[in-house]
Protein backbone atom coordinates (compact mmCIF):
# COMPACT_ATOMS: atom_id res chain seq x y z
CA UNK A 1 0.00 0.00 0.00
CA UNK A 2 1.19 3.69 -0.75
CA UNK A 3 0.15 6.30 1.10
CA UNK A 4 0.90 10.07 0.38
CA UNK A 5 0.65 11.97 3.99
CA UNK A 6 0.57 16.01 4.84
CA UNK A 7 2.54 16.95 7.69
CA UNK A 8 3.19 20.50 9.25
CA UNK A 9 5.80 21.54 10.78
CA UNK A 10 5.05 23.36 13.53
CA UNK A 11 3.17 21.50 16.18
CA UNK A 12 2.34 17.88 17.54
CA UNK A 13 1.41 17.19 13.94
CA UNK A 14 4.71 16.67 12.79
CA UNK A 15 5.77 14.42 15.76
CA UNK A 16 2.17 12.23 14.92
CA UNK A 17 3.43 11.93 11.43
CA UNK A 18 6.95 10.68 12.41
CA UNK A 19 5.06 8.38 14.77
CA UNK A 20 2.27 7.02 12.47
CA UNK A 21 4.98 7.01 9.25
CA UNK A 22 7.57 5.00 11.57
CA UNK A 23 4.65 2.57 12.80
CA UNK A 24 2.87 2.30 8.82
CA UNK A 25 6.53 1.47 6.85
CA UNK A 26 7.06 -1.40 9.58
CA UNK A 27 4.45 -3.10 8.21
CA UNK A 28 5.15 -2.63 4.57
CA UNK A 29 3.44 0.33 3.84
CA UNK A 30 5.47 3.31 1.55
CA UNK A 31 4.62 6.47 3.26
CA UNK A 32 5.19 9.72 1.38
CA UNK A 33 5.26 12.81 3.68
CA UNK A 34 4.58 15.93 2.46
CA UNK A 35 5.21 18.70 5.20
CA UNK A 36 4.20 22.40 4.86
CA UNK A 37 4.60 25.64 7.29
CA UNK A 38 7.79 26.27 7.15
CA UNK A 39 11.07 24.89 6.72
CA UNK A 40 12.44 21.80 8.88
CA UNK A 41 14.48 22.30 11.19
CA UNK A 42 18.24 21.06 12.32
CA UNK A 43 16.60 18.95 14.87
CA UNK A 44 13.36 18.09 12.37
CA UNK A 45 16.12 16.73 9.78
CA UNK A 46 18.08 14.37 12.77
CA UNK A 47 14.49 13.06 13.66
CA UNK A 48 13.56 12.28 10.20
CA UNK A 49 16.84 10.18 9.58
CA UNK A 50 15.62 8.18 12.44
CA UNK A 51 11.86 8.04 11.38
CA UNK A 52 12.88 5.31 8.14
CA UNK A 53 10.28 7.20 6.32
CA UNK A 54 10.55 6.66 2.42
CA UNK A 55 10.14 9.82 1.11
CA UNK A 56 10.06 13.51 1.93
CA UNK A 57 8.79 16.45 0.59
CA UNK A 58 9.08 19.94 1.98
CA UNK A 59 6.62 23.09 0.83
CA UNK A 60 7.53 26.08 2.87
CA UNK A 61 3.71 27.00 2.33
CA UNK A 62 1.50 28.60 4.85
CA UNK A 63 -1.01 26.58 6.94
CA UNK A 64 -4.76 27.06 6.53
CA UNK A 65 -5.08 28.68 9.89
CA UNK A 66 -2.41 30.91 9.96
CA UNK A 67 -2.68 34.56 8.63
CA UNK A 68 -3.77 35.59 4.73
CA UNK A 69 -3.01 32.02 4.25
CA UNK A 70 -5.12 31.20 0.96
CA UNK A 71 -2.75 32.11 -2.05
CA UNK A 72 -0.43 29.65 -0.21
CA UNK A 73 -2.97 26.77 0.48
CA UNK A 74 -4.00 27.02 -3.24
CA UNK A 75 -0.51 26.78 -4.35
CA UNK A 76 0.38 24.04 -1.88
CA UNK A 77 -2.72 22.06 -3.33
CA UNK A 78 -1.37 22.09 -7.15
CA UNK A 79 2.10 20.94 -5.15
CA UNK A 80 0.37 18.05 -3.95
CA UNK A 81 -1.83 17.18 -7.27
CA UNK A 82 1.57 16.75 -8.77
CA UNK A 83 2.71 14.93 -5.78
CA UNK A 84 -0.11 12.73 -6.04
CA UNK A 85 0.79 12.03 -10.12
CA UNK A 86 3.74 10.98 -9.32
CA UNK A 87 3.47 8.83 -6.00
CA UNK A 88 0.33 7.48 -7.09
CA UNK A 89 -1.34 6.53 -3.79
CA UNK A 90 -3.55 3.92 -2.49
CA UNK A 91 -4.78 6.96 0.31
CA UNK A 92 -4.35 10.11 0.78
CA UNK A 93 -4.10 10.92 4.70
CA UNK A 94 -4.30 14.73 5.32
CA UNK A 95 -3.37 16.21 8.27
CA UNK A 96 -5.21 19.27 7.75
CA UNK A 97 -9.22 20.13 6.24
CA UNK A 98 -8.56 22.41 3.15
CA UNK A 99 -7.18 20.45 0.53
CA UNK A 100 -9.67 17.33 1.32
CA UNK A 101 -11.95 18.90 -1.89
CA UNK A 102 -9.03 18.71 -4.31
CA UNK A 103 -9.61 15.93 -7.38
CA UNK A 104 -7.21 13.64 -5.56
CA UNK A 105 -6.96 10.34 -7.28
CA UNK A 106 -7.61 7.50 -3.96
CA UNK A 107 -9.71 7.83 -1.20
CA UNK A 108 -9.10 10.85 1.26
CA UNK A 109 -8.92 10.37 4.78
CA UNK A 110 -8.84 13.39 7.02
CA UNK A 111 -6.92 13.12 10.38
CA UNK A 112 -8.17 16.46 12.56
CA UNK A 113 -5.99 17.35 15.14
CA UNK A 114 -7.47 20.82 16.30
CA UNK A 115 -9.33 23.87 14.49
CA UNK A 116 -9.60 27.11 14.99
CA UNK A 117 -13.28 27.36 15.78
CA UNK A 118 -12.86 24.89 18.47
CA UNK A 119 -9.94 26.41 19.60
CA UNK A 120 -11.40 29.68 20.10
CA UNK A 121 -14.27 28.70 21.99
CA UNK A 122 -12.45 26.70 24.78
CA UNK A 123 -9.31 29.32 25.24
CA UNK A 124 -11.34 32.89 24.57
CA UNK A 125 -14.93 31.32 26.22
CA UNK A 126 -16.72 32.69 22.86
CA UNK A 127 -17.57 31.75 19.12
CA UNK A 128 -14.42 33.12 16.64
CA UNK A 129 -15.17 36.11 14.61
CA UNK A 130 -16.02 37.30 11.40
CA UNK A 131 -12.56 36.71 10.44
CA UNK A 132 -12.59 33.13 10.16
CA UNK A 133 -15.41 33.07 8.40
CA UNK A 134 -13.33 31.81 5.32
CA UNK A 135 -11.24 29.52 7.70
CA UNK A 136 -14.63 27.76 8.52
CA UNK A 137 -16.05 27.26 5.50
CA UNK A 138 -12.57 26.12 4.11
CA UNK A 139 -13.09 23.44 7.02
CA UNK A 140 -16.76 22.46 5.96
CA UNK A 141 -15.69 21.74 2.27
CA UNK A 142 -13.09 19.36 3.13
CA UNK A 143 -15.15 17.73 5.12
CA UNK A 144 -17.66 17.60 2.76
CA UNK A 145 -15.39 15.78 0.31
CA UNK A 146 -13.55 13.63 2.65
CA UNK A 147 -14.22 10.35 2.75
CA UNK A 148 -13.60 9.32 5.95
CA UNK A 149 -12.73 11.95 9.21
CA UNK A 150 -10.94 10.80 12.09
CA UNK A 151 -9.63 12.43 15.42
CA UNK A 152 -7.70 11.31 18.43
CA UNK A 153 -10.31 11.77 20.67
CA UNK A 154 -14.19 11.43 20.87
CA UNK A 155 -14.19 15.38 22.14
CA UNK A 156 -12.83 16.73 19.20
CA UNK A 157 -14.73 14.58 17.29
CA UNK A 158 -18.15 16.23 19.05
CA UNK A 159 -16.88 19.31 18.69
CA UNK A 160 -16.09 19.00 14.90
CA UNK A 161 -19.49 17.12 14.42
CA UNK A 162 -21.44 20.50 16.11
CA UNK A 163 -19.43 22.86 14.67
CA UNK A 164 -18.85 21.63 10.91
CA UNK A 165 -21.86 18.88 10.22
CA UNK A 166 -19.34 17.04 8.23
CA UNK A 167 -21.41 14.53 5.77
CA UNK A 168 -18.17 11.70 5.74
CA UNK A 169 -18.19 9.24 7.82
CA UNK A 170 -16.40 9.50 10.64
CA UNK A 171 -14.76 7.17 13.78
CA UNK A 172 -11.81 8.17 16.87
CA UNK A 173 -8.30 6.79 16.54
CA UNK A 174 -6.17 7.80 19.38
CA UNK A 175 -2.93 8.81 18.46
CA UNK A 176 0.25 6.55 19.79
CA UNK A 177 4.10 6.64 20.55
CA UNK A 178 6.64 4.17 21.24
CA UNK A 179 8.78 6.86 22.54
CA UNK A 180 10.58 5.41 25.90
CA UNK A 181 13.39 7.30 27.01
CA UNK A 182 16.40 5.43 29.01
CA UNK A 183 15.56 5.05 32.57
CA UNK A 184 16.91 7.50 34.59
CA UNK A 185 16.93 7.76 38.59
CA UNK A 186 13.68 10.38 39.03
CA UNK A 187 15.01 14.12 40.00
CA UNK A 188 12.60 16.37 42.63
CA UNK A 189 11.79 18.79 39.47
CA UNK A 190 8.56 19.65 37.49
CA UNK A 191 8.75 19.61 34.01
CA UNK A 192 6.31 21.78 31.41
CA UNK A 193 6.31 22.53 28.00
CA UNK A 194 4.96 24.69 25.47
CA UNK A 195 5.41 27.90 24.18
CA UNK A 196 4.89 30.82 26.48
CA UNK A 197 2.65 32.70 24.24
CA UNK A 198 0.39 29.83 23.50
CA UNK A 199 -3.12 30.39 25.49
CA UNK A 200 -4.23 27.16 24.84
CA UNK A 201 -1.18 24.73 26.32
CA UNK A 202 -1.29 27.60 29.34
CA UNK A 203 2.68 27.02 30.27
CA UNK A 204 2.13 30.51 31.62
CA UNK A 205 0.09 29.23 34.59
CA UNK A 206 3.13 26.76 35.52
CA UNK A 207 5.41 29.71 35.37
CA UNK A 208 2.84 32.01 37.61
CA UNK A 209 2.59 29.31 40.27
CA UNK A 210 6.77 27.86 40.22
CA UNK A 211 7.85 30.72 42.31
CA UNK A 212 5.61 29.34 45.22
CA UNK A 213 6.42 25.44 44.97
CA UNK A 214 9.14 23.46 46.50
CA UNK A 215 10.41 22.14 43.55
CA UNK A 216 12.23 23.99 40.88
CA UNK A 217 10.34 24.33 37.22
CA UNK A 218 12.00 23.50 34.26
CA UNK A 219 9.54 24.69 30.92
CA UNK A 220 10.72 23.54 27.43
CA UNK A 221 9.56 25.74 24.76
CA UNK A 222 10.15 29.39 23.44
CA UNK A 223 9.42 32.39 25.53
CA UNK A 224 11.00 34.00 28.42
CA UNK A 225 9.87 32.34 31.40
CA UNK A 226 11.49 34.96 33.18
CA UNK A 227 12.59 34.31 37.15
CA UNK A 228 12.04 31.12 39.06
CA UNK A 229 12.08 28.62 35.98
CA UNK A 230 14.56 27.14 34.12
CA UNK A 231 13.85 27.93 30.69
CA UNK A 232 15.11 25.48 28.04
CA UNK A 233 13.90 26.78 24.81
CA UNK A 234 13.43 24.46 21.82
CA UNK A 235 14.45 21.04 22.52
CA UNK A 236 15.41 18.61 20.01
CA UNK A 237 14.10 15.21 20.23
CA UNK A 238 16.66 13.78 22.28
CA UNK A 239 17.38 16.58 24.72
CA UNK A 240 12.99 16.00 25.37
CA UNK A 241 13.61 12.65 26.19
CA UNK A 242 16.48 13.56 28.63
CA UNK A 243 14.60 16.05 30.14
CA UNK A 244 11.24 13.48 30.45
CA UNK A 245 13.54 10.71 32.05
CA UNK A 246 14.65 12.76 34.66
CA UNK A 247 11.86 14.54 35.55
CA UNK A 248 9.66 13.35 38.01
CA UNK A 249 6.29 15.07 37.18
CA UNK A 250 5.62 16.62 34.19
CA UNK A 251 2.59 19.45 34.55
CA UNK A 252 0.54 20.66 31.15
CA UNK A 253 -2.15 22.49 32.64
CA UNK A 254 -4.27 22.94 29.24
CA UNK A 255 -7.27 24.93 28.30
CA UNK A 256 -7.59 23.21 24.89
CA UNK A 257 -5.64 20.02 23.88
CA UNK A 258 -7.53 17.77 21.79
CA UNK A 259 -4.68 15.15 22.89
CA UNK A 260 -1.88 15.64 24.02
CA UNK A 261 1.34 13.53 22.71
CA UNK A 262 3.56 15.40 25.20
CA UNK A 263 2.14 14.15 28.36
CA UNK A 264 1.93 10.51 26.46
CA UNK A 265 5.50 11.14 26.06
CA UNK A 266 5.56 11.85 30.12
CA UNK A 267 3.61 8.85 31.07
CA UNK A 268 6.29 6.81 28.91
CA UNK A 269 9.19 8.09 30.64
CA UNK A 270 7.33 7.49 33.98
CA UNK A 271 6.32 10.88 35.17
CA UNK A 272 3.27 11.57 37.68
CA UNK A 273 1.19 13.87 35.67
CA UNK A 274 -1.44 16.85 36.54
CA UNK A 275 -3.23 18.03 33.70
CA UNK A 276 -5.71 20.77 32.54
CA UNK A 277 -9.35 19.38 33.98
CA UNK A 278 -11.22 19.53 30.43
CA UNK A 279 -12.95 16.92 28.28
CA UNK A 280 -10.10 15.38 25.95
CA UNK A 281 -7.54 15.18 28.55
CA UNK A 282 -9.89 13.59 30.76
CA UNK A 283 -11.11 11.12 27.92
CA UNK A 284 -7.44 9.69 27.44
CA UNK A 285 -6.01 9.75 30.95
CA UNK A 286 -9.50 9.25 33.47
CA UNK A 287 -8.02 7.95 36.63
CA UNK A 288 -4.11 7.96 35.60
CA UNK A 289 -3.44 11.33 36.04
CA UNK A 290 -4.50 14.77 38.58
CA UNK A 291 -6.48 17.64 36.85
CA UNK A 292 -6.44 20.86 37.47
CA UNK A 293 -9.38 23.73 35.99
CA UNK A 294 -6.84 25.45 34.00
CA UNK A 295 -8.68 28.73 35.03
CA UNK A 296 -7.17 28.58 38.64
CA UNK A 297 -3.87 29.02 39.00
CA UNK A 298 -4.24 27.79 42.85
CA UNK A 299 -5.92 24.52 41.80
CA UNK A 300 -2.55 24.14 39.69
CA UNK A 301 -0.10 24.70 42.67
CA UNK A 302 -2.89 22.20 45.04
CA UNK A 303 -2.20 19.44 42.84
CA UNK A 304 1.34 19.52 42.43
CA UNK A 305 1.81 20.20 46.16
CA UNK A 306 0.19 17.00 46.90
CA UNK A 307 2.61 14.60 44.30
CA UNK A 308 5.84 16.69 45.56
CA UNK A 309 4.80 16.07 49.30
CA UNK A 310 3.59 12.63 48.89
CA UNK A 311 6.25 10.07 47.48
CA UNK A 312 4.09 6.94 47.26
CA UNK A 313 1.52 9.20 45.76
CA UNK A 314 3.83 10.08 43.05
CA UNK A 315 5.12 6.98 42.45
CA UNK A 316 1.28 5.57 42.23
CA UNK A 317 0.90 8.29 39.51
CA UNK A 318 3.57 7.38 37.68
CA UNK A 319 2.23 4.00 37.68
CA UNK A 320 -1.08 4.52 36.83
CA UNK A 321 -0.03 6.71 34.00
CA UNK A 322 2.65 3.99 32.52
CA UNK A 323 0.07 1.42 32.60
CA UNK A 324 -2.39 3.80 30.63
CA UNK A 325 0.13 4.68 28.20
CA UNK A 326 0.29 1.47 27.12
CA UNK A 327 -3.03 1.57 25.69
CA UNK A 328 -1.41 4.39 22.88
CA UNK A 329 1.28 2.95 21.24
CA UNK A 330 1.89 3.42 18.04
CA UNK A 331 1.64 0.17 16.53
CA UNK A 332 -2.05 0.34 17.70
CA UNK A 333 -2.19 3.32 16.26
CA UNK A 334 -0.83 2.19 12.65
CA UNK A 335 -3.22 -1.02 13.10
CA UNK A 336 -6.42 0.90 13.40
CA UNK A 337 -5.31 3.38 10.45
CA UNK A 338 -4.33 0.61 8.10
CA UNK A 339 -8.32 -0.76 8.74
CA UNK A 340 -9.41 3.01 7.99
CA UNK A 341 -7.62 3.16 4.84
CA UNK A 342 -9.09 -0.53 3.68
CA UNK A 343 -12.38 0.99 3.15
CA UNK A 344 -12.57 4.72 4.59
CA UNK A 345 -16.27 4.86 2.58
CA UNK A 346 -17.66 2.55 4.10
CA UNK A 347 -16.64 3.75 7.58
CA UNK A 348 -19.46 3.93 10.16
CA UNK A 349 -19.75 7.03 12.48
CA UNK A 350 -18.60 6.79 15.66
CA UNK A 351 -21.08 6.22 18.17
């Protein structure tokens, strides 16, 4: 089977990709990845050598939901056409909505990992504005041509359902690593990550609330976490897994994360983890994990007091999250995408 795949490069996308590509050419499957937003980076490139994925292409083109982004997405969807002539695929699996109504030549499934409409309501409380107007119905005419959808999660999938009425089909595939880090001897540190800037991730509560803990804060991402955290900037792949494997809770405190691969990657590396109390997060981790209402920055610092005072509570965390984890690998992941692609029109909606 050949499968031609969009990728971005600027989010948890690209690491699904990597994931799902690695997972899909171990059982025989040529996967074609076609990335867009931007140009890879050093530490993209060193991943990608690892990933055994057969081919690349990169299209520094602007994603659908960034700004004035629709001269781009119509030039990136003649790049793929011509992709497509040449590759010749079995499916087409996009990452993305937009480019679902192109004439593509196999069966489209669409993998949603977030959208702006959603995205707006959980992080600003309120509908988007009259601005994404053209975003939305971008979104809606995908869908309509898809045929099959899938998401990570049954909450996104609800939330897609209200906000789009797509006509595909449409079922939940949870997204899956194999991502264990060396064991390291745990360290009495909290681990984030996320760009400060980023609303919906909400590293900015973590840095509000480290000054007042009794562990130090260490946040990978970009942003100046100014005084009382360790700021690490951009990790690469390895340096993430370092800093997992050593950290003994890892704390994403989320107002909107229709997953979450990072704190999969935690529960892997066998961190305790407290997470933003909302609908997704609660969907993957139920009873593995402590929430927190991302809206309170004291029901942040209440939760993580509790694992840094309490060893054996920690350590029944980390537990409960390793044995949860186990239920996303990746191979599961591949398994239950290789059915999708066998017949995505004739795909039931989930129930």
């Amino acid at each position: 089977m050949k499968v031609l795949m969009t990728s971005d490069v600027v989010g948890g996308v690209w690491t699904y990709s990597l994931e799902l590509g690695r997972a899909l050419g171990a059982r025989g499957v040529q996967v074609t990845l076609a990335t867009m937003g931007g140009p890879l980076s050093a530490a993209q490139e060193l991943e990608l050598r690892s990933a055994h994925i057969g081919r690349i292409h990169v299209g520094e083109f602007a994603l659908e939901w960034m700004e004035e982004p629709w001269d781009d997405v119509d030039r990136a969807g003649d790049w793929l056409l011509r992709l497509a002539e040449e590759v010749r695929p079995d499916v087409v699996h996009l990452n993305g909505y937009a480019h679902a109504c192109l004439p593509w030549p196999a069966p489209v499934v669409v993998a949603g990992h977030s959208d702006v409409l959603s995205w707006h309501e959980a992080v600003r409380g309120g509908p988007a504005g009259p601005e994404w107007e053209r975003y939305g119905d971008a979104v809606r005419a995908g869908l309509a041509a898809a045929d099959l959808l899938v998401t990570p999660t049954r909450a996104l999938l609800d939330a897609l359902l209200r906000l789009y009425s797509p006509r595909c089909p449409a079922r939940v595939i949870p997204n899956g690593s194999d991502r264990r880090p060396v064991e390291r001897l745990k360290e009495p540190f909290v681990l984030g990550a996320g760009r400060l800037w980023d609303e919906a991730k909400n590293a900015a509560a973590l840095v509000r609330v480290a000054p007042r803990l009794p562990w130090p804060v260490a946040l990978a991402g970009e942003g100046d976490a100014g005084e009382g955290v360790r700021a690490l900037g951009r990790l690469g792949r390895d340096e993430m897994d370092e800093m997992l494997a050593r950290a003994a809770i890892f704390a994403a405190p989320a107002r909107y994360e229709p997953f979450g691969l990072a704190a999969l990657e935690a529960a892997n590396a066998g961190c305790a983890l407290v997470l933003g109390d909302i609908a997704s997060l609660r969907e993957v981790w139920a009873d593995a994990a402590l929430y927190a209402d991302p809206a309170y920055d004291d029901a942040l610092e209440r939760q993580l007091r509790r694992l840094i005072a309490d060893d054996a509570l920690r350590a029944e965390y980390a537990r409960r999250a390793a044995a949860r984890a186990a239920a996303f690998s990746a191979d599961q992941m591949a398994q239950a995408y290789l059915r999708a692609y066998s017949s995505p029109a004739r795909q039931e909606t989930a129930a």
